[in-house]
PDB file of N, CA and C in Angstrom:
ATOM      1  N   UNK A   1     262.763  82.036 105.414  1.00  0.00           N
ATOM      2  CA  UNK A   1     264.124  81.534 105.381  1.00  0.00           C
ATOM      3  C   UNK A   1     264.808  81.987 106.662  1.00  0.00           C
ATOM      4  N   UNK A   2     265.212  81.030 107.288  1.00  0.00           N
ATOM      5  CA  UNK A   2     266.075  80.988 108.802  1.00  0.00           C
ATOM      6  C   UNK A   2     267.743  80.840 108.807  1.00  0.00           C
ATOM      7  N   UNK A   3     268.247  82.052 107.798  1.00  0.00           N
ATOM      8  CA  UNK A   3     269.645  81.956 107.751  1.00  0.00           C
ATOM      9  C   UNK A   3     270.495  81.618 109.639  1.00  0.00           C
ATOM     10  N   UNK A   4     271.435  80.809 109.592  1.00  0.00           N
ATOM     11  CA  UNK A   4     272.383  80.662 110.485  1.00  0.00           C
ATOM     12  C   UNK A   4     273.349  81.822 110.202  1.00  0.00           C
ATOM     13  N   UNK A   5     274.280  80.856 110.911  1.00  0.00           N
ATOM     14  CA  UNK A   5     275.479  82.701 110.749  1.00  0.00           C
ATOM     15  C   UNK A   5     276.093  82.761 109.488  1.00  0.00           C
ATOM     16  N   UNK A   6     276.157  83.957 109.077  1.00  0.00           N
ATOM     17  CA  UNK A   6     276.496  84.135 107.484  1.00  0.00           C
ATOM     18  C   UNK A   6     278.397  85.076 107.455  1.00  0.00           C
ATOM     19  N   UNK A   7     278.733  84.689 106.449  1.00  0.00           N
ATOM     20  CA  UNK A   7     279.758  85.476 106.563  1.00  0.00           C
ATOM     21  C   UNK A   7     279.783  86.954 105.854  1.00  0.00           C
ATOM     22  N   UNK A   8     280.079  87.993 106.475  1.00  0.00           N
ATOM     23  CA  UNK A   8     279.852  89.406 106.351  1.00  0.00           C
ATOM     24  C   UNK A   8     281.452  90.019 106.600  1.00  0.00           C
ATOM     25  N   UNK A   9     281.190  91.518 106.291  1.00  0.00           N
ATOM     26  CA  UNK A   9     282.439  92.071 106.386  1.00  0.00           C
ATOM     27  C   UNK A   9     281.961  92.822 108.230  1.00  0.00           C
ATOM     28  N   UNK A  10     281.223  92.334 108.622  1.00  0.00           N
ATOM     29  CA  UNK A  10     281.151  92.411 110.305  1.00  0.00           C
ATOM     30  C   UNK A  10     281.875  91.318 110.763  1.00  0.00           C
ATOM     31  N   UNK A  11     281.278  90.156 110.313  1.00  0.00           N
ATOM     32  CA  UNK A  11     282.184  88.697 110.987  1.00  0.00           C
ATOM     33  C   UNK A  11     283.394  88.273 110.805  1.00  0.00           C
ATOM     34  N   UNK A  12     283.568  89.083 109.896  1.00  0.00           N
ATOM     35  CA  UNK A  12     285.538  88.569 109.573  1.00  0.00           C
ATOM     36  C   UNK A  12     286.289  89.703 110.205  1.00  0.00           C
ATOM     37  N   UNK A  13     285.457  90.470 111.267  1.00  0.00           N
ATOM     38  CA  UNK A  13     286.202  91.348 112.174  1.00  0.00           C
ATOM     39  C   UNK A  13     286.575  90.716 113.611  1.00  0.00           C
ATOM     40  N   UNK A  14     285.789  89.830 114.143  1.00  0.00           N
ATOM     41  CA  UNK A  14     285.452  89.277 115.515  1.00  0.00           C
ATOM     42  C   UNK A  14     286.759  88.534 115.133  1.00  0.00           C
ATOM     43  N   UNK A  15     287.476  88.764 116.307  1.00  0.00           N
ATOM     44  CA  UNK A  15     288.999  87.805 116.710  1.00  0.00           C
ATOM     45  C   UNK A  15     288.405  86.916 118.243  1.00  0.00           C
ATOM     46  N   UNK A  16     288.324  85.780 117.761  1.00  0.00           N
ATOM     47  CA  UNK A  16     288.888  84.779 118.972  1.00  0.00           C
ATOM     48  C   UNK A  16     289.787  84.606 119.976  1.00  0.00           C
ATOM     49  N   UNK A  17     289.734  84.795 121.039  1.00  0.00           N
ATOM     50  CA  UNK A  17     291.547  84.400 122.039  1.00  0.00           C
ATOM     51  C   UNK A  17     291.706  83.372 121.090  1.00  0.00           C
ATOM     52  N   UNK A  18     293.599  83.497 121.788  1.00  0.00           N
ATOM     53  CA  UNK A  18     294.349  82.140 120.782  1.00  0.00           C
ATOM     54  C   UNK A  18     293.992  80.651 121.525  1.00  0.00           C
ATOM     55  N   UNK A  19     293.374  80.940 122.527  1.00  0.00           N
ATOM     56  CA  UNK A  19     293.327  79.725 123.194  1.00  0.00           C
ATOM     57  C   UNK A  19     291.970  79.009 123.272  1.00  0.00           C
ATOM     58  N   UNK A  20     291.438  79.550 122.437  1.00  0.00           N
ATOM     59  CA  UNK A  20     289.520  79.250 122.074  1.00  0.00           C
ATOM     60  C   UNK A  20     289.778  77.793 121.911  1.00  0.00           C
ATOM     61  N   UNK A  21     289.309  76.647 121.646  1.00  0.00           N
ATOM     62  CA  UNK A  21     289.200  75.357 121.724  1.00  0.00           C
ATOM     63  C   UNK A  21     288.073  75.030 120.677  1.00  0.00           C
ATOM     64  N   UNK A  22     288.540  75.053 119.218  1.00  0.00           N
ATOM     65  CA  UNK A  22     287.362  75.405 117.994  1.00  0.00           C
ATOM     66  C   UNK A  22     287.058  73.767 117.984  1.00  0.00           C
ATOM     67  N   UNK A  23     287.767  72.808 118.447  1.00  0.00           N
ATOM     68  CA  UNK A  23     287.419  71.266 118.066  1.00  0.00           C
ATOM     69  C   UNK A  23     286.263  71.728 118.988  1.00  0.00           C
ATOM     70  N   UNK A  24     286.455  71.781 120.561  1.00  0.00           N
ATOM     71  CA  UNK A  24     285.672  71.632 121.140  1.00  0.00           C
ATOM     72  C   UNK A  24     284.066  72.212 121.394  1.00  0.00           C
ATOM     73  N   UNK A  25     284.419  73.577 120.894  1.00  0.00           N
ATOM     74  CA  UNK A  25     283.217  74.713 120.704  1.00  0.00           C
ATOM     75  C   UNK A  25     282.111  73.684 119.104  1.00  0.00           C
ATOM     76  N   UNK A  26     282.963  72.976 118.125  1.00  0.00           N
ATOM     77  CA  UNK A  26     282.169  71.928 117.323  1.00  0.00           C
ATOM     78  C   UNK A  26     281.890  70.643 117.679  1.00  0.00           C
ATOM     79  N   UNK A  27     282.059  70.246 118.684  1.00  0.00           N
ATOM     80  CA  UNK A  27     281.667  69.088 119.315  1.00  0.00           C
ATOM     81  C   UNK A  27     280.367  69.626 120.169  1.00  0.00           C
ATOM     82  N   UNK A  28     280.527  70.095 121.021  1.00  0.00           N
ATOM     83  CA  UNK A  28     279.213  70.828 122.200  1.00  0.00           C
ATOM     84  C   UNK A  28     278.424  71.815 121.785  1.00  0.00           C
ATOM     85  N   UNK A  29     278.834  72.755 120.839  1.00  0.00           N
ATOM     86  CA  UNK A  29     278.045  73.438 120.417  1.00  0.00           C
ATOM     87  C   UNK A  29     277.376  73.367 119.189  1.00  0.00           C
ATOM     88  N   UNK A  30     277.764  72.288 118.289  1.00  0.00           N
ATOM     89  CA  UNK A  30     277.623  71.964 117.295  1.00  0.00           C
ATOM     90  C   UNK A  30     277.816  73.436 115.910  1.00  0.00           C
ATOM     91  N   UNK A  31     279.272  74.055 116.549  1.00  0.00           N
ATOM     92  CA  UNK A  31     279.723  75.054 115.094  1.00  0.00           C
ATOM     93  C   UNK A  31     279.845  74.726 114.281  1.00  0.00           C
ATOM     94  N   UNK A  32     279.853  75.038 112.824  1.00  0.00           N
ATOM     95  CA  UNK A  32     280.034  74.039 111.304  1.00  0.00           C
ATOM     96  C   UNK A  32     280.437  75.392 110.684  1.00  0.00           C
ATOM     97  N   UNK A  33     281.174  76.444 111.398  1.00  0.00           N
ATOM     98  CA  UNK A  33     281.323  77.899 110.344  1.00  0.00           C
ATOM     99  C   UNK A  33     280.345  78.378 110.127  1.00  0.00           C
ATOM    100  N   UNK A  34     280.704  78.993 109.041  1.00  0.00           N
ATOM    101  CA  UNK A  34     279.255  80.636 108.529  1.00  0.00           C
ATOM    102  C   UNK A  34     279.531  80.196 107.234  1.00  0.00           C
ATOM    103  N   UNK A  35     277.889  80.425 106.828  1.00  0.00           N
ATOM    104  CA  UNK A  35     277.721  80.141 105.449  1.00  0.00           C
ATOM    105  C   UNK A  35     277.824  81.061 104.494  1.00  0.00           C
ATOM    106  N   UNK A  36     278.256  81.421 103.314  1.00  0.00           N
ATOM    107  CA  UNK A  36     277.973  82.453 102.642  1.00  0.00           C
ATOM    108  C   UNK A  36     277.125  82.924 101.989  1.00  0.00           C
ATOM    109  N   UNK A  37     276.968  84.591 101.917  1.00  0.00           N
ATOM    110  CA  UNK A  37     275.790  85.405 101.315  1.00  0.00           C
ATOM    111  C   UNK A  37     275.049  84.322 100.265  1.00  0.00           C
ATOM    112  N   UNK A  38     276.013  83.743  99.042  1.00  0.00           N
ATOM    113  CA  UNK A  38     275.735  83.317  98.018  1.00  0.00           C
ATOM    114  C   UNK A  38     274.528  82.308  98.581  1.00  0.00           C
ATOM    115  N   UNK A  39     275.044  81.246  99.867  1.00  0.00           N
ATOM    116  CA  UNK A  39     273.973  80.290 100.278  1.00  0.00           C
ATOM    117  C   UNK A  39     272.987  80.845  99.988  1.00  0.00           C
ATOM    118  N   UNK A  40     272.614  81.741 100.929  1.00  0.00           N
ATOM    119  CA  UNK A  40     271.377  82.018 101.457  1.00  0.00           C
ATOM    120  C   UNK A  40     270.464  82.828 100.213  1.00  0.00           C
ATOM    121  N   UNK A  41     271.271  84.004  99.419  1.00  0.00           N
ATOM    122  CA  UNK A  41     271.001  84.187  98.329  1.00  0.00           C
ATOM    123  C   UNK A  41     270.017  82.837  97.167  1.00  0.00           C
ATOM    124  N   UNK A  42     270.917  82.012  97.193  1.00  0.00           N
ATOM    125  CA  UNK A  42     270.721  80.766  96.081  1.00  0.00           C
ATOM    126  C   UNK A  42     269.393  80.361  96.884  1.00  0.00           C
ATOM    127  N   UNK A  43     269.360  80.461  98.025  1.00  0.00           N
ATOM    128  CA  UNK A  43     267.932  79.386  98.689  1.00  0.00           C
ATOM    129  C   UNK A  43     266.549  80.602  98.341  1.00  0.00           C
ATOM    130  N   UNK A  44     266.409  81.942  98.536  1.00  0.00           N
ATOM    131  CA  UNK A  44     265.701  82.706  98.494  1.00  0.00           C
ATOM    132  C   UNK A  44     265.669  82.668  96.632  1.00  0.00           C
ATOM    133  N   UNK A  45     266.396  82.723  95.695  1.00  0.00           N
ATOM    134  CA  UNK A  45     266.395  82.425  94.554  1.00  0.00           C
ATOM    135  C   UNK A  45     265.646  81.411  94.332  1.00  0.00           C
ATOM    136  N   UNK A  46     265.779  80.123  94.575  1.00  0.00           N
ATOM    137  CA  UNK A  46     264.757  78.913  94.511  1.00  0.00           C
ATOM    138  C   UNK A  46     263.317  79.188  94.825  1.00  0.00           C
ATOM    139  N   UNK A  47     263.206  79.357  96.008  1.00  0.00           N
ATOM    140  CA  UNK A  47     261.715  79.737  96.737  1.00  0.00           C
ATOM    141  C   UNK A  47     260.912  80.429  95.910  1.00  0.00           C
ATOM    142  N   UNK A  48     261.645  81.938  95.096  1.00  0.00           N
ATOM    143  CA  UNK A  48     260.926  82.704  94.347  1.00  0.00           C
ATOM    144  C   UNK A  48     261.091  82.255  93.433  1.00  0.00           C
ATOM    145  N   UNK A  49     261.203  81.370  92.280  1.00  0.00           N
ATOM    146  CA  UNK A  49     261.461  80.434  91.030  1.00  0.00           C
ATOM    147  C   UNK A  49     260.121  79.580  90.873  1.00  0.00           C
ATOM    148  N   UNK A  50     259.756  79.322  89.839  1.00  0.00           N
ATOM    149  CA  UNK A  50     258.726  78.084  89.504  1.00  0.00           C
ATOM    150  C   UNK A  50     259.041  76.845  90.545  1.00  0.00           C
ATOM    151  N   UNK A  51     260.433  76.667  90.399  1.00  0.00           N
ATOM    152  CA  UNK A  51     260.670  75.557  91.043  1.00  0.00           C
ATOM    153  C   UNK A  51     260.112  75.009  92.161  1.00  0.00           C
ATOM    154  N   UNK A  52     259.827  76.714  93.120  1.00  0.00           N
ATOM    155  CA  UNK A  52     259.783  76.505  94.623  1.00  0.00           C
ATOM    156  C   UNK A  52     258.200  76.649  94.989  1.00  0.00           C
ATOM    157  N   UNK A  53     257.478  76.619  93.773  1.00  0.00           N
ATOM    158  CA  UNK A  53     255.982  76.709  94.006  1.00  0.00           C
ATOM    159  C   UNK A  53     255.033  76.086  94.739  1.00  0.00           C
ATOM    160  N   UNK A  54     255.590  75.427  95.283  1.00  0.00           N
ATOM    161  CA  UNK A  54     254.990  74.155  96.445  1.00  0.00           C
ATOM    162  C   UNK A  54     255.619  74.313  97.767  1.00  0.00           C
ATOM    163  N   UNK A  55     256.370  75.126  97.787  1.00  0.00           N
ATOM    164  CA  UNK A  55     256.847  75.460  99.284  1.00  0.00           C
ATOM    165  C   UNK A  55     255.709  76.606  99.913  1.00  0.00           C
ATOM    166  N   UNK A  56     255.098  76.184 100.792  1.00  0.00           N
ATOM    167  CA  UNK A  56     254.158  77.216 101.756  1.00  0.00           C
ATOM    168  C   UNK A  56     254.398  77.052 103.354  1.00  0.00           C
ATOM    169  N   UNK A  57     254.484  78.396 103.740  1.00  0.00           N
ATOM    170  CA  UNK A  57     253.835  78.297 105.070  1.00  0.00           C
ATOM    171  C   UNK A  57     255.318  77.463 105.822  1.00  0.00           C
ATOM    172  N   UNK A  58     256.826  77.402 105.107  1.00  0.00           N
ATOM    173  CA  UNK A  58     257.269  76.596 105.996  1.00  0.00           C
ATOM    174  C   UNK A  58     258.510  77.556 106.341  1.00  0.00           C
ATOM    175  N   UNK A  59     258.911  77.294 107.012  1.00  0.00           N
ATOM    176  CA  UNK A  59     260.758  77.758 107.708  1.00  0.00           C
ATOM    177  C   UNK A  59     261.582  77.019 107.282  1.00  0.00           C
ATOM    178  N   UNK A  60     262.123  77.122 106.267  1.00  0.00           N
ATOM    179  CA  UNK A  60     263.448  76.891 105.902  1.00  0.00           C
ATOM    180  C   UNK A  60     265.076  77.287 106.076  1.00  0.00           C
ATOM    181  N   UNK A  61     265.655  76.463 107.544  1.00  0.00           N
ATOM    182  CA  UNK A  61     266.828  76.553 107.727  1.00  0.00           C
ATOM    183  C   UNK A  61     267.777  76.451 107.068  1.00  0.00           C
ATOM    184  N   UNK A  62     268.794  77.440 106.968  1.00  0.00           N
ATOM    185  CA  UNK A  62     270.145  77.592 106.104  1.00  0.00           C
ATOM    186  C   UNK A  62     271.100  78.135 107.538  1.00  0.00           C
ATOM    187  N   UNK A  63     271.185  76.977 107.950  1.00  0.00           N
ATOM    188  CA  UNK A  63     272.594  77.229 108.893  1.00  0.00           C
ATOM    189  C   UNK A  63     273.630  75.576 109.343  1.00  0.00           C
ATOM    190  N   UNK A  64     273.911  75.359 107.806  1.00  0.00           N
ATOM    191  CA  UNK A  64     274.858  74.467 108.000  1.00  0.00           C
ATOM    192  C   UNK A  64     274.453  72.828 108.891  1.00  0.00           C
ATOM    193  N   UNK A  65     272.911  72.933 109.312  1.00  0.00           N
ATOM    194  CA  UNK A  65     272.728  71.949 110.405  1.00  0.00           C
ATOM    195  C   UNK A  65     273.136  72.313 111.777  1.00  0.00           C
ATOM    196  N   UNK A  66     273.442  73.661 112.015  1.00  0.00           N
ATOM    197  CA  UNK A  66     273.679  73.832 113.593  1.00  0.00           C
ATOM    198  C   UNK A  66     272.120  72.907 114.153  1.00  0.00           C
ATOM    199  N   UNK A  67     270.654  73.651 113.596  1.00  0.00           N
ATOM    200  CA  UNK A  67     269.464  73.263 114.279  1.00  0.00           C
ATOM    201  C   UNK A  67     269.152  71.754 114.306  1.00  0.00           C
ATOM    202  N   UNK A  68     269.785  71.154 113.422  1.00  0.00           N
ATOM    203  CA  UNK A  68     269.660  69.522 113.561  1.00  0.00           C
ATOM    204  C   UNK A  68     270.285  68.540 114.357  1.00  0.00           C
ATOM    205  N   UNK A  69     271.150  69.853 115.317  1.00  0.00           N
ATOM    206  CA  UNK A  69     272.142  69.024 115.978  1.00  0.00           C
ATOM    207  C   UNK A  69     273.418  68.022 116.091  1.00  0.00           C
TER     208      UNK A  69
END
């Protein structure tokens, strides 16, 4: 599992200048926010479940689609 950025009591410390340009930093950089613990939690929950018994051998991204572009 390939968590993206997650939200933590580290990340809700980082302050932005006021003049950061968040449309633009999600247009070019493709930002979509931070996902929460629970995400990534719930996906590692599946995997280890009956459910996820057919998943092998793969990388599974949990970051909102930053990697899909």
């Amino acid at each position: 599992i390939a968590p993206g950025g997650v939200t933590t009591r580290l990340t809700k410390t980082v302050e932005f200048p006021d003049d950061v340009d968040f449309e633009l930093l999600m247009r070019y950089a493709g930002y979509r926010g931070l996902g929460e613990p629970e995400d990534i939690a719930g996906l590692f929950a599946f995997v280890a479940s009956d459910d996820g018994r057919n998943i092998h051998g793969a990388i599974l991204s949990s970051d909102l689609g930053i990697t899909a572009g």
